[in-house]
PDB file of N, CA and C in Angstrom:
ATOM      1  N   UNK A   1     -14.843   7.116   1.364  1.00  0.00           N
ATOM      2  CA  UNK A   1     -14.935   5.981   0.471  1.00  0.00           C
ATOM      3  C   UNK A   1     -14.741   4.690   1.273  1.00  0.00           C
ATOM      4  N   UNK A   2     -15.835   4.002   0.730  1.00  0.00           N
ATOM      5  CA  UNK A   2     -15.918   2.360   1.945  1.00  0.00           C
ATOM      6  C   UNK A   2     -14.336   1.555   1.530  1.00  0.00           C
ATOM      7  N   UNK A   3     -14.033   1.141   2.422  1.00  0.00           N
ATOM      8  CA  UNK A   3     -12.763   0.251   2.390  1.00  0.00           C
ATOM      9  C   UNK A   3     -13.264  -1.435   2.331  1.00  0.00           C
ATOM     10  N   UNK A   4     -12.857  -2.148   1.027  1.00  0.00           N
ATOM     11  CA  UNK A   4     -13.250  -3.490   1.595  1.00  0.00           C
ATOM     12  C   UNK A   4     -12.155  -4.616   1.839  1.00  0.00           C
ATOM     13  N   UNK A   5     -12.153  -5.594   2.846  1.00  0.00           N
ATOM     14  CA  UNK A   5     -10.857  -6.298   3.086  1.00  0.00           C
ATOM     15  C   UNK A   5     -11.005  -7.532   2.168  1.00  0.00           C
ATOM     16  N   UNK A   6     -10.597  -7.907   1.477  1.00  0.00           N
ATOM     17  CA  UNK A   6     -11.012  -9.727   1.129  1.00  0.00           C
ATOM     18  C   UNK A   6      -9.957 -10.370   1.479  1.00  0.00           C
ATOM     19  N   UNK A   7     -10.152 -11.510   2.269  1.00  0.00           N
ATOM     20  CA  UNK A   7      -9.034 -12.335   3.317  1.00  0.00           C
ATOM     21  C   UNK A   7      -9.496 -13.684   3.759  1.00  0.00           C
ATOM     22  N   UNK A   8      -8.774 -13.883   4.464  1.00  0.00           N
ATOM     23  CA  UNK A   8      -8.701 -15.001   4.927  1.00  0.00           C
ATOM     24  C   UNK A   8      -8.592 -15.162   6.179  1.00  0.00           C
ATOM     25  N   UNK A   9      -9.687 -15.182   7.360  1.00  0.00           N
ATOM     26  CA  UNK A   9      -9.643 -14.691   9.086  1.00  0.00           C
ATOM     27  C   UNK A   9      -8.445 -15.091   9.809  1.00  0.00           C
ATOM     28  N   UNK A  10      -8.113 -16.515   8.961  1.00  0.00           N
ATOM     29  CA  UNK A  10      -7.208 -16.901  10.171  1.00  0.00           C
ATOM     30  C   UNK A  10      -5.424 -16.951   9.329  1.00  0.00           C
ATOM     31  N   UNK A  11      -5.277 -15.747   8.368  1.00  0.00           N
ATOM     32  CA  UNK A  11      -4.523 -15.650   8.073  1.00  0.00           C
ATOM     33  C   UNK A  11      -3.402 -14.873   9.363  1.00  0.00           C
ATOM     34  N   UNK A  12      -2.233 -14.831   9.270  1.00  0.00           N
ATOM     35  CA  UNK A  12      -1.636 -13.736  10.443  1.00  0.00           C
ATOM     36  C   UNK A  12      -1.491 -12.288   9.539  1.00  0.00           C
ATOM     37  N   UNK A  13      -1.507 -12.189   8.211  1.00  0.00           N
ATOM     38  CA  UNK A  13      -1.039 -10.934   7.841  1.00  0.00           C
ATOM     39  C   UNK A  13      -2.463 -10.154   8.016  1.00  0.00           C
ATOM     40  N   UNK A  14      -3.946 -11.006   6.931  1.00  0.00           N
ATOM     41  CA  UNK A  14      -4.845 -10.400   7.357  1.00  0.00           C
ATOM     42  C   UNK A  14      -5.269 -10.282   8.812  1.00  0.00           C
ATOM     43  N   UNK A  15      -5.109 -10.748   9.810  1.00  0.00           N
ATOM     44  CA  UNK A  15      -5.589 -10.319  11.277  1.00  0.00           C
ATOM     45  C   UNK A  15      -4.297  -9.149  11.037  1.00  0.00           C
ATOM     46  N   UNK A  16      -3.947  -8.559  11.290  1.00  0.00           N
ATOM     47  CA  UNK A  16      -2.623  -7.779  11.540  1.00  0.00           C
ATOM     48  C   UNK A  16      -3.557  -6.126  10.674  1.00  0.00           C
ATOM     49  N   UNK A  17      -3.783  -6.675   8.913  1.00  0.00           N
ATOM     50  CA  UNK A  17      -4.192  -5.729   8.401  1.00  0.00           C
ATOM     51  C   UNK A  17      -5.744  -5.225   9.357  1.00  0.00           C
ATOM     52  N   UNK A  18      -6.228  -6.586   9.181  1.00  0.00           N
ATOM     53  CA  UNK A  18      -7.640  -6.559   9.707  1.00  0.00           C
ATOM     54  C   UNK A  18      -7.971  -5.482  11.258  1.00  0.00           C
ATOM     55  N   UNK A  19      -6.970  -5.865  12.374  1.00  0.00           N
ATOM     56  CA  UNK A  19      -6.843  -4.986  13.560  1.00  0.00           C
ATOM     57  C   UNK A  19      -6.304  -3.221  13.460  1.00  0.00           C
ATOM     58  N   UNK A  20      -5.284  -3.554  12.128  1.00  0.00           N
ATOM     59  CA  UNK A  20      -4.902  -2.050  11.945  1.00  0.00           C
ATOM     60  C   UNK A  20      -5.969  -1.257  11.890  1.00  0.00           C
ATOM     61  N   UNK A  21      -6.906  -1.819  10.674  1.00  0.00           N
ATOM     62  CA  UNK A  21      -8.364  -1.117  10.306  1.00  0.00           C
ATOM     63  C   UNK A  21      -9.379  -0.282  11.407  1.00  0.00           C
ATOM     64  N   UNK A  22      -9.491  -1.851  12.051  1.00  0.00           N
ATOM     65  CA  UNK A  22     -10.241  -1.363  13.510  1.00  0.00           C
ATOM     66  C   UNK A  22     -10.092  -0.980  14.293  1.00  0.00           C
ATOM     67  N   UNK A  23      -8.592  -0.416  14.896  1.00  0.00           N
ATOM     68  CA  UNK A  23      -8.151   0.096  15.541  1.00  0.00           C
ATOM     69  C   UNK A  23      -7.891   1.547  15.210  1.00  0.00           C
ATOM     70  N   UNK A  24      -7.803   1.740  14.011  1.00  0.00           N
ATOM     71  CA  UNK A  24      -8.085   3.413  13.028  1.00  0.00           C
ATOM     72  C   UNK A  24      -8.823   3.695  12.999  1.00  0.00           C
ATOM     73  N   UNK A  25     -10.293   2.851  13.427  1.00  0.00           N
ATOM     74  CA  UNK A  25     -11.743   3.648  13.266  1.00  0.00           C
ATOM     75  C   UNK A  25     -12.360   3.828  11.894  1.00  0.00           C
ATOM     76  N   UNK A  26     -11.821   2.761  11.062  1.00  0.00           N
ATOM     77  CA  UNK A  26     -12.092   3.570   9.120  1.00  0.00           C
ATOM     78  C   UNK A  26     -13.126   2.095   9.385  1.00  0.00           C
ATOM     79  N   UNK A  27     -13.967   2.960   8.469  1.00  0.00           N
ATOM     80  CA  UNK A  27     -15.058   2.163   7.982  1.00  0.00           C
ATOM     81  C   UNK A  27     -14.958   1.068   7.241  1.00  0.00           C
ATOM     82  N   UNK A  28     -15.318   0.033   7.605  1.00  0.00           N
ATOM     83  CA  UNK A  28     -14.767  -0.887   6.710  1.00  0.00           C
ATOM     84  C   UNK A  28     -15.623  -2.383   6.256  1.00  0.00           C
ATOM     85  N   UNK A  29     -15.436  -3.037   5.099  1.00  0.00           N
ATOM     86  CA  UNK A  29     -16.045  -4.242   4.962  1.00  0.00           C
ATOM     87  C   UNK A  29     -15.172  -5.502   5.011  1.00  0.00           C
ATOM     88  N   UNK A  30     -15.008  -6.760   5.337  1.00  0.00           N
ATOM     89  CA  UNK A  30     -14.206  -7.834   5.616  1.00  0.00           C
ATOM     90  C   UNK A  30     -15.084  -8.999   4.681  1.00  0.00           C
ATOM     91  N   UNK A  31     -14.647  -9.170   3.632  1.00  0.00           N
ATOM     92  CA  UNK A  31     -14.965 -10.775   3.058  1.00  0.00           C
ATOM     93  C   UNK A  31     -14.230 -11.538   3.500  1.00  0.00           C
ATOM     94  N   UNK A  32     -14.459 -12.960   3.795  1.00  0.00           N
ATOM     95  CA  UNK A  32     -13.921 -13.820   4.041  1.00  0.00           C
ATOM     96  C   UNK A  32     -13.840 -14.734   2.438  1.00  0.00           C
ATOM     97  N   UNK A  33     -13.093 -14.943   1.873  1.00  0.00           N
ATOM     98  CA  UNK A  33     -12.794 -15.157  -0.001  1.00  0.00           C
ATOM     99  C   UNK A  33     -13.603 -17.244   0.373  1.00  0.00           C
ATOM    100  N   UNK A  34     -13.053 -17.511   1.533  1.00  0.00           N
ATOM    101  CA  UNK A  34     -13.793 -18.732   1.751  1.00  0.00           C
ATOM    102  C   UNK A  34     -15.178 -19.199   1.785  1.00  0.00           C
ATOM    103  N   UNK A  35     -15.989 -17.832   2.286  1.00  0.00           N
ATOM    104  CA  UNK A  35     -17.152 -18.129   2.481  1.00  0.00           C
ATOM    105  C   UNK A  35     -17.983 -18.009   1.495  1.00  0.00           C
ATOM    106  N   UNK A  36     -17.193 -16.494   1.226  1.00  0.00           N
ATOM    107  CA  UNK A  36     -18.344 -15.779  -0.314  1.00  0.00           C
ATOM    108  C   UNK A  36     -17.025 -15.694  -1.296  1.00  0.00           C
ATOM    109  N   UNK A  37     -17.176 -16.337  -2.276  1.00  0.00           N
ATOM    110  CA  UNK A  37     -15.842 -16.597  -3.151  1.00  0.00           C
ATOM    111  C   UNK A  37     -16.137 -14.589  -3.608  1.00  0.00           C
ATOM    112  N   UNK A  38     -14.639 -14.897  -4.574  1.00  0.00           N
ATOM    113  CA  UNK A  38     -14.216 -13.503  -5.510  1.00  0.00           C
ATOM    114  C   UNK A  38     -15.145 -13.651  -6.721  1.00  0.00           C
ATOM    115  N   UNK A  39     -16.031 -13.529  -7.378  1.00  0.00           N
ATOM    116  CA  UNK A  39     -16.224 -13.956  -8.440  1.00  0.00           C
ATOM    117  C   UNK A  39     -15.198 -13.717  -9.734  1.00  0.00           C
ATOM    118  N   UNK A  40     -15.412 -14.189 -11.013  1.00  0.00           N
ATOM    119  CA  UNK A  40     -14.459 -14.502 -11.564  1.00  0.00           C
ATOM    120  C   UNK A  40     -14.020 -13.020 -12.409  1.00  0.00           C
ATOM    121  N   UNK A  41     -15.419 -11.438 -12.287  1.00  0.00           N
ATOM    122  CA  UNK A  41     -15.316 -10.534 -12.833  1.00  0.00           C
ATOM    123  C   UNK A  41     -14.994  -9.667 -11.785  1.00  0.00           C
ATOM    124  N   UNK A  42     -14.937  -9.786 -10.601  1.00  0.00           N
ATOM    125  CA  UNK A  42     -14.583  -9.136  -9.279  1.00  0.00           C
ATOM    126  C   UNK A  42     -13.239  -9.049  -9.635  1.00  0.00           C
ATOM    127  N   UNK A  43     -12.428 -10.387  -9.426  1.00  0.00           N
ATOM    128  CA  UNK A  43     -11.265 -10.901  -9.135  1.00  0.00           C
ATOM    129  C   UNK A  43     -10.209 -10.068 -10.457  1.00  0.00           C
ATOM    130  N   UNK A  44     -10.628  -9.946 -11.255  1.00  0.00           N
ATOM    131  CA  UNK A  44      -9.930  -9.292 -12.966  1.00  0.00           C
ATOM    132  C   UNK A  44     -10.118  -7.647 -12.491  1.00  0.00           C
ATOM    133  N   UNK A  45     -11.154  -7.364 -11.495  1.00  0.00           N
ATOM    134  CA  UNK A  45     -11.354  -5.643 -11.941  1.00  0.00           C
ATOM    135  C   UNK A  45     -10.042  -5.405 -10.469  1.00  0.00           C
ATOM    136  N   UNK A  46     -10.056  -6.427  -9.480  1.00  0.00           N
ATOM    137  CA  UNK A  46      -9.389  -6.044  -8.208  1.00  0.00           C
ATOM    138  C   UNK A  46      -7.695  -6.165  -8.967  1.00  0.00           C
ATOM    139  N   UNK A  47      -7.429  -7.409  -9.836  1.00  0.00           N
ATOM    140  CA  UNK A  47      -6.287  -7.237 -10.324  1.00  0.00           C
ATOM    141  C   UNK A  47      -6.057  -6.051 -11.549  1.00  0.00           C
ATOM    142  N   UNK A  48      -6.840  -5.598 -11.899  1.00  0.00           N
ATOM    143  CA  UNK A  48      -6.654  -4.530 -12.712  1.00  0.00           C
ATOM    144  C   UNK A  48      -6.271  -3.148 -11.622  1.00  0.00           C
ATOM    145  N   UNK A  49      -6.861  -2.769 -11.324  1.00  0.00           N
ATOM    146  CA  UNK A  49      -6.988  -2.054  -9.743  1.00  0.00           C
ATOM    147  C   UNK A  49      -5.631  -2.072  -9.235  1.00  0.00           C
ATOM    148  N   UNK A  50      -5.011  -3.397  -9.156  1.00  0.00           N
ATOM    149  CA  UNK A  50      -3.285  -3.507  -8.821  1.00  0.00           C
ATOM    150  C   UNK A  50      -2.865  -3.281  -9.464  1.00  0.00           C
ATOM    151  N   UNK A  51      -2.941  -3.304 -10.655  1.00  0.00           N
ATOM    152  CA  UNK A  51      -2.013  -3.519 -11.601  1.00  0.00           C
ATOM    153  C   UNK A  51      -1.035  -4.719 -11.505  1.00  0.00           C
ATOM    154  N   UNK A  52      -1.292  -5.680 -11.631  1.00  0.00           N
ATOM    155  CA  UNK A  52      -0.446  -7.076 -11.466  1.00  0.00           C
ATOM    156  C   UNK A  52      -1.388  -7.600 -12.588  1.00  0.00           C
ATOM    157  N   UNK A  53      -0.688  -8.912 -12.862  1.00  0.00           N
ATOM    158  CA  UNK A  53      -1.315 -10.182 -13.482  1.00  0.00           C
ATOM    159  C   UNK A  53      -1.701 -10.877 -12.536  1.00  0.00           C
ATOM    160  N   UNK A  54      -2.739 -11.928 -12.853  1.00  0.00           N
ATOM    161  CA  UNK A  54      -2.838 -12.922 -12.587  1.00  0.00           C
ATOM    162  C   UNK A  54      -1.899 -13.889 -11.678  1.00  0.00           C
ATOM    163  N   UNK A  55      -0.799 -14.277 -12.065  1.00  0.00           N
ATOM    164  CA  UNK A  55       0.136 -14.512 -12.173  1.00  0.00           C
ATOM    165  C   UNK A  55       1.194 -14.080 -10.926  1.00  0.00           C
ATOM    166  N   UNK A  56       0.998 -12.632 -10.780  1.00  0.00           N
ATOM    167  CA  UNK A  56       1.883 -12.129  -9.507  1.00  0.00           C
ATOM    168  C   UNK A  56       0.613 -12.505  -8.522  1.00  0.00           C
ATOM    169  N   UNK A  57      -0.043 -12.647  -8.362  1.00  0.00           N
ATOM    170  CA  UNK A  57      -1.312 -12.751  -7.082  1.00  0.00           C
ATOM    171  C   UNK A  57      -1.754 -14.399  -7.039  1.00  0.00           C
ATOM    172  N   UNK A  58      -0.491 -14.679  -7.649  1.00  0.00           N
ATOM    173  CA  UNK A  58      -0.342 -16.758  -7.003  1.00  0.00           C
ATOM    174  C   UNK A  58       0.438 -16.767  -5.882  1.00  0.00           C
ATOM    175  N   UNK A  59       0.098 -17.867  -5.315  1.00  0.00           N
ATOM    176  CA  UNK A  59       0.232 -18.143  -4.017  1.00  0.00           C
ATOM    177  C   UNK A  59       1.314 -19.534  -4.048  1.00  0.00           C
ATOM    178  N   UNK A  60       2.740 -19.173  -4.999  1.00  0.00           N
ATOM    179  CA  UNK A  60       3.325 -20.469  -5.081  1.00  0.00           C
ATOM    180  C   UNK A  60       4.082 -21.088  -4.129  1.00  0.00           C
ATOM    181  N   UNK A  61       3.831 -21.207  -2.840  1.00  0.00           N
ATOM    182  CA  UNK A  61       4.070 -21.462  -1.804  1.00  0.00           C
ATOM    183  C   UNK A  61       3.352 -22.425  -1.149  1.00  0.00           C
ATOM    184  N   UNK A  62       2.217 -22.284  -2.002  1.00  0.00           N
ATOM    185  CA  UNK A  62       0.789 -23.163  -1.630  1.00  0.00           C
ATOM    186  C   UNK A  62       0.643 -24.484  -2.061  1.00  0.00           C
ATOM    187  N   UNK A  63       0.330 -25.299  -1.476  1.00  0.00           N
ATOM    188  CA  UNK A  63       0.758 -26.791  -1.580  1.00  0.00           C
ATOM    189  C   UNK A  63      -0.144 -27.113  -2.694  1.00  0.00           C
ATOM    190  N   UNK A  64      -1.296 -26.748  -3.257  1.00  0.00           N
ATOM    191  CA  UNK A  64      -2.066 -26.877  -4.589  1.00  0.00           C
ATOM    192  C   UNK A  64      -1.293 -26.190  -5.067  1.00  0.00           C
ATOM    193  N   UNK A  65      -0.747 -25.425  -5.010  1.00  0.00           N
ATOM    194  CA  UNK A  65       0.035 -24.529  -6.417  1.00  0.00           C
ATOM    195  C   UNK A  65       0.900 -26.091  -7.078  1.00  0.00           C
ATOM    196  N   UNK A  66       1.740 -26.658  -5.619  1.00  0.00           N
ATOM    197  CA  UNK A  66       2.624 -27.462  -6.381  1.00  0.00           C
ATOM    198  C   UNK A  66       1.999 -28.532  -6.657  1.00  0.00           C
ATOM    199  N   UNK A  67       0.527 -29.061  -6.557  1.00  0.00           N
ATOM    200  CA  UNK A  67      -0.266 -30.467  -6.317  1.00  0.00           C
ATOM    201  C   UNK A  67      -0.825 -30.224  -7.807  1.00  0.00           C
ATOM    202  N   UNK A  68      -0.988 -29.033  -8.155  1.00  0.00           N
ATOM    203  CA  UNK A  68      -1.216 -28.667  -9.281  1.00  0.00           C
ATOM    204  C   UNK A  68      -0.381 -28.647 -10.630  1.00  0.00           C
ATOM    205  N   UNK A  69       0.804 -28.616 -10.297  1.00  0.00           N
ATOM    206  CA  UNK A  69       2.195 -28.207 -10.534  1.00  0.00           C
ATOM    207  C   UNK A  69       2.111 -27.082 -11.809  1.00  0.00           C
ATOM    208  N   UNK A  70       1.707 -26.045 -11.304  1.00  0.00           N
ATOM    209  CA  UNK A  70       1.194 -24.694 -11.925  1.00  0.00           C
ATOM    210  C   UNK A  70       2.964 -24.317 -12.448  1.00  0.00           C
ATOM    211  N   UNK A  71       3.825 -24.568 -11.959  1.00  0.00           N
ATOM    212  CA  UNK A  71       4.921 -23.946 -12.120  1.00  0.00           C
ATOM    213  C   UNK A  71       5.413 -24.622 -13.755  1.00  0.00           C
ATOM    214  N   UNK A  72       5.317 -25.470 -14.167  1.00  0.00           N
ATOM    215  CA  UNK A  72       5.357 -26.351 -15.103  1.00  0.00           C
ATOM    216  C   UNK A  72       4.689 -25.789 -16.155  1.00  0.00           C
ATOM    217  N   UNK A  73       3.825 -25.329 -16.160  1.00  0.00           N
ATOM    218  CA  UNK A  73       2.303 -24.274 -17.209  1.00  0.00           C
ATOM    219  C   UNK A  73       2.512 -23.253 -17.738  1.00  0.00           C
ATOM    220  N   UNK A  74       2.236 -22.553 -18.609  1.00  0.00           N
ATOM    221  CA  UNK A  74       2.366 -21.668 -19.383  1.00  0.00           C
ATOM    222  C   UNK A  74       0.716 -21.541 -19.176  1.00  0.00           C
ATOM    223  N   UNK A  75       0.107 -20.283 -18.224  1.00  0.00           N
ATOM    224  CA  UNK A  75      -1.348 -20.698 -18.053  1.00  0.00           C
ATOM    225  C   UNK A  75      -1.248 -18.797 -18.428  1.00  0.00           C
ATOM    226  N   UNK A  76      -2.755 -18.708 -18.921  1.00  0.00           N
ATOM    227  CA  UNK A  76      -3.342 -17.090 -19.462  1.00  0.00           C
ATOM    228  C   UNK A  76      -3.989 -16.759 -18.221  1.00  0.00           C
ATOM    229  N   UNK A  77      -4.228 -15.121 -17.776  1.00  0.00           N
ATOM    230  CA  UNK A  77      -4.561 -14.604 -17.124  1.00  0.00           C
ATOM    231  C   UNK A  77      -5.968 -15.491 -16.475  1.00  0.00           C
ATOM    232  N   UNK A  78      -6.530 -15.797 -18.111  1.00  0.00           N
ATOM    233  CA  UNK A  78      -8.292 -15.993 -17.591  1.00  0.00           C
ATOM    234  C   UNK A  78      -8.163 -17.428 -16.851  1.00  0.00           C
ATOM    235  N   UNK A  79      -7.220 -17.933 -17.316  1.00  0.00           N
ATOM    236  CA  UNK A  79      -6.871 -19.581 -16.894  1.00  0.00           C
ATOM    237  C   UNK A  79      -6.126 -19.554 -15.393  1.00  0.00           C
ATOM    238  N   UNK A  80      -5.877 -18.898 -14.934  1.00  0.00           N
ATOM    239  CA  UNK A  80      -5.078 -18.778 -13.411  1.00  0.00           C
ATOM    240  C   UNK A  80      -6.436 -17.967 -12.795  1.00  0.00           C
ATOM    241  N   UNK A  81      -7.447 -16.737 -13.032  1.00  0.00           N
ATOM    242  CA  UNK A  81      -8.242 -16.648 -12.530  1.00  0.00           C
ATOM    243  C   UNK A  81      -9.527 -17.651 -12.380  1.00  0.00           C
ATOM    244  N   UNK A  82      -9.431 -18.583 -13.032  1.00  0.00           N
ATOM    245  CA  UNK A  82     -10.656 -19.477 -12.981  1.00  0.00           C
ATOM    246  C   UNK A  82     -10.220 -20.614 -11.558  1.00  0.00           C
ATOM    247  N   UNK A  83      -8.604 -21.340 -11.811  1.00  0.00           N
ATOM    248  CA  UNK A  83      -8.149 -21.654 -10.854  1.00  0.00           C
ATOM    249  C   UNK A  83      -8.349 -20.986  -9.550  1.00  0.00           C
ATOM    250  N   UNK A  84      -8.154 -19.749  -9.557  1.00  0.00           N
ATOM    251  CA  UNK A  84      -8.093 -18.819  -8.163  1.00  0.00           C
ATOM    252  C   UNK A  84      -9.601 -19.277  -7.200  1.00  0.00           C
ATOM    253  N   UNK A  85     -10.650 -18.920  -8.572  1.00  0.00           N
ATOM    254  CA  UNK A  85     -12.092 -19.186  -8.325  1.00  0.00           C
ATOM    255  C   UNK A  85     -12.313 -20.759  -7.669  1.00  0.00           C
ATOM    256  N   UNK A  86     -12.059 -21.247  -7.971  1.00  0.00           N
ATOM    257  CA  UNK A  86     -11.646 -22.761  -7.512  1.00  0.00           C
ATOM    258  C   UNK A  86     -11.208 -23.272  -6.547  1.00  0.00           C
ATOM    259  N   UNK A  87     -10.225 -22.548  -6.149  1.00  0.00           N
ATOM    260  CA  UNK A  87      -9.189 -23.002  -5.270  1.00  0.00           C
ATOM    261  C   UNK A  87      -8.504 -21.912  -4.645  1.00  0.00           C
ATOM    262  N   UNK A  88      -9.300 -21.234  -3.399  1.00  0.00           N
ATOM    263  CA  UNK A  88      -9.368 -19.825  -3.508  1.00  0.00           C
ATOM    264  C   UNK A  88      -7.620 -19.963  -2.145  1.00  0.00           C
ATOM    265  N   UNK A  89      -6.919 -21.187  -2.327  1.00  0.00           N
ATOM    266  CA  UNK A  89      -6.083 -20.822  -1.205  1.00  0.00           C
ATOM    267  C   UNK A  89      -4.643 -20.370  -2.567  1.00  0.00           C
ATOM    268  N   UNK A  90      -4.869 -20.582  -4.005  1.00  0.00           N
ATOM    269  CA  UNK A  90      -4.320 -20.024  -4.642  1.00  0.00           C
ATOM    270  C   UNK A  90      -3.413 -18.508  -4.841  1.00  0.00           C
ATOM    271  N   UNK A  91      -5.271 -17.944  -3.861  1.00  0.00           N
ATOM    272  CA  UNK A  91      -4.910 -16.095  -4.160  1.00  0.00           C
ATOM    273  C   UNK A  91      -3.619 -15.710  -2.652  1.00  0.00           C
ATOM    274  N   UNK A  92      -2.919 -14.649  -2.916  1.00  0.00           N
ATOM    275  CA  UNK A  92      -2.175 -13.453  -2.068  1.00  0.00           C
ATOM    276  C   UNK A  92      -2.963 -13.011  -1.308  1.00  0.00           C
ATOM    277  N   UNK A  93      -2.857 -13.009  -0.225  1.00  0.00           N
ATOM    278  CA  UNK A  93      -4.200 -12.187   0.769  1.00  0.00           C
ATOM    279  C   UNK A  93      -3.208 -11.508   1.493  1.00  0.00           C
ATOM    280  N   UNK A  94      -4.191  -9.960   2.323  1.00  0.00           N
ATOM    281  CA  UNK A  94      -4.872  -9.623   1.766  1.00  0.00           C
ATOM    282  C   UNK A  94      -4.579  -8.984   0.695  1.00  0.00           C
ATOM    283  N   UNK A  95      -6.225  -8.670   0.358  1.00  0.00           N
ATOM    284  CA  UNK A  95      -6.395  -7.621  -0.862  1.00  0.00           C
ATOM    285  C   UNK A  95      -7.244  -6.810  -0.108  1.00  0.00           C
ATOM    286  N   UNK A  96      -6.820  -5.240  -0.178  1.00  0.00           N
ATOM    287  CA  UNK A  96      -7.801  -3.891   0.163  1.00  0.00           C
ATOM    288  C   UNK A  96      -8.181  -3.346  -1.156  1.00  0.00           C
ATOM    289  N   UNK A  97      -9.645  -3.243  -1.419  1.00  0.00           N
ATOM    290  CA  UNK A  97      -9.990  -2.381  -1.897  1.00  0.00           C
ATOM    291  C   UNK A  97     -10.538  -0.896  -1.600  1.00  0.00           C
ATOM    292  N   UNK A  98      -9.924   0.231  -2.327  1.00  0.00           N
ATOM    293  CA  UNK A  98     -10.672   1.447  -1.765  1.00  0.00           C
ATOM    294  C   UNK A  98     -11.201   2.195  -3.023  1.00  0.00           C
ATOM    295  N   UNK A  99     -12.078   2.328  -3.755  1.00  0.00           N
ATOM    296  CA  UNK A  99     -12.555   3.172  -4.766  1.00  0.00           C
ATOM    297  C   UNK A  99     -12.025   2.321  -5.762  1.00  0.00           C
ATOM    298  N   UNK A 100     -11.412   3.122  -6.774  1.00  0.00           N
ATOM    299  CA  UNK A 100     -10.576   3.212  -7.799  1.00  0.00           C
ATOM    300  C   UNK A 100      -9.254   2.073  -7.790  1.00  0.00           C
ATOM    301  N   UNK A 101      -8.663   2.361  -6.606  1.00  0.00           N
ATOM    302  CA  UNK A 101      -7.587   1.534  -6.087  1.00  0.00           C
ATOM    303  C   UNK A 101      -7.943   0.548  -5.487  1.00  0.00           C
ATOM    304  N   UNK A 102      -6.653  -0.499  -5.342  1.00  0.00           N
ATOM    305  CA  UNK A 102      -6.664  -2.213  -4.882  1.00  0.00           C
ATOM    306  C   UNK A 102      -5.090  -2.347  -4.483  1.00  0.00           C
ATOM    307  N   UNK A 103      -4.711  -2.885  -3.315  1.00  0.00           N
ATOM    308  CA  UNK A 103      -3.279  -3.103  -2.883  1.00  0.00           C
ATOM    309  C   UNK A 103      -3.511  -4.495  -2.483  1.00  0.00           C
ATOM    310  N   UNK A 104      -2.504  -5.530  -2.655  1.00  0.00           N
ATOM    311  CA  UNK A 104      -2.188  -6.803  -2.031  1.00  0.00           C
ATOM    312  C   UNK A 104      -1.379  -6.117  -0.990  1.00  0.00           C
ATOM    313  N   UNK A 105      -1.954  -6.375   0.398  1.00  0.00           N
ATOM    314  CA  UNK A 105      -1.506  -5.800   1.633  1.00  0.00           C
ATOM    315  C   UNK A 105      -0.242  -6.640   2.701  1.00  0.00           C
ATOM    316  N   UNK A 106       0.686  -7.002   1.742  1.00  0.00           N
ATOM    317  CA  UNK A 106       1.656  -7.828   2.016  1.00  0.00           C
ATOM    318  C   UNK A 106       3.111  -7.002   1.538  1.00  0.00           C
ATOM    319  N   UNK A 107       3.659  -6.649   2.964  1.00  0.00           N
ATOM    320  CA  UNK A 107       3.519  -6.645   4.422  1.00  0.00           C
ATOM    321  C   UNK A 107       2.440  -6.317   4.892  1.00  0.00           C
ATOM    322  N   UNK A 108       1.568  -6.306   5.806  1.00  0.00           N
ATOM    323  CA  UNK A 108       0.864  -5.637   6.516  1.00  0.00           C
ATOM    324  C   UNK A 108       0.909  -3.986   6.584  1.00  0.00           C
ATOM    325  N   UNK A 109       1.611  -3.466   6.704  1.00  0.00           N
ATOM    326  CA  UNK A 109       2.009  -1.722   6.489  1.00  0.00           C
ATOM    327  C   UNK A 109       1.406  -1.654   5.348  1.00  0.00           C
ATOM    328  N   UNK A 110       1.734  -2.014   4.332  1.00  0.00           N
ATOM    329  CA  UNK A 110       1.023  -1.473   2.738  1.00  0.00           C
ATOM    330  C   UNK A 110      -0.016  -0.967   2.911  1.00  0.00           C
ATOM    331  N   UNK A 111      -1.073  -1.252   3.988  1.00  0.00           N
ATOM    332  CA  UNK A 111      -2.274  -0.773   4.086  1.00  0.00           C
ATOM    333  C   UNK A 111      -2.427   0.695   4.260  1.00  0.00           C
ATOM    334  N   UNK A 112      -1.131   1.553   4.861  1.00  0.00           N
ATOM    335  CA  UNK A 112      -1.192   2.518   4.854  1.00  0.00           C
ATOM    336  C   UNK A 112      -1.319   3.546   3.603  1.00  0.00           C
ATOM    337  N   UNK A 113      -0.749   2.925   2.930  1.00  0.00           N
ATOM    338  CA  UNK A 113      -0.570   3.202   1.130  1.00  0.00           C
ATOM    339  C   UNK A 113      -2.065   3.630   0.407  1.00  0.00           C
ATOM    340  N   UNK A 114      -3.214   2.832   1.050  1.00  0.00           N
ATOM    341  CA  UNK A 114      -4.674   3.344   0.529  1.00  0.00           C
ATOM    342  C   UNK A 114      -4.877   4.093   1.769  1.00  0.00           C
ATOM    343  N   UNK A 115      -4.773   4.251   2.992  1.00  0.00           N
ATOM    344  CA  UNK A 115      -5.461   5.204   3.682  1.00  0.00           C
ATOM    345  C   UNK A 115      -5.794   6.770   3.385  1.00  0.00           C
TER     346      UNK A 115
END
């Protein structure tokens, strides 16, 4: 089953996940979420897949989170994924998808969890 990464290249956790991959030899695909966004029905099936909200896969650390001042909001799933779509430095990276399953790969090790 194809493995896909969606990240961010010059993140340090995704390079970390990203080298584990290639260095295991597993087949694999790498989006960059910058280049080719998540779309907005991607992004709902990958958080379903986690099992998280919306909500846990914010990035409130992120200087739009607070420019935004998201913390202040009472915002719905579909309303934080449209943001994400937007303002893609919002999302948790990475995200592995494998089949069925989806892990936010934070620590880096988690990745072992879909292998």
């Amino acid at each position: 089953m194809k493995i896909t990464i969606y990240q961010k290249p010059t993140c340090t956790t995704c390079k970390q996940v990203y080298n584990f991959l290639k260095e295991s030899g597993v087949d694999f695909d790498a989006v960059n979420y910058y280049i080719e966004p998540i779309p907005k029905n991607k992004l709902k099936e990958l958080l379903h897949k986690m099992g998280i909200s919306a909500a846990e896969l914010l990035r409130v650390k992120e200087p739009k989170y607070k420019e935004l001042r998201l913390s202040e909001k009472k915002l719905s799933d579909d309303e934080i994924i449209n943001l994400m779509t937007i303002y893609p430095d919002l999302i948790q990276r990475p995200i592995v998808e494998k089949g069925s399953k989806a892990i936010l790969a934070r620590p880096a090790e988690r990745i072992k969890e879909i292998l």
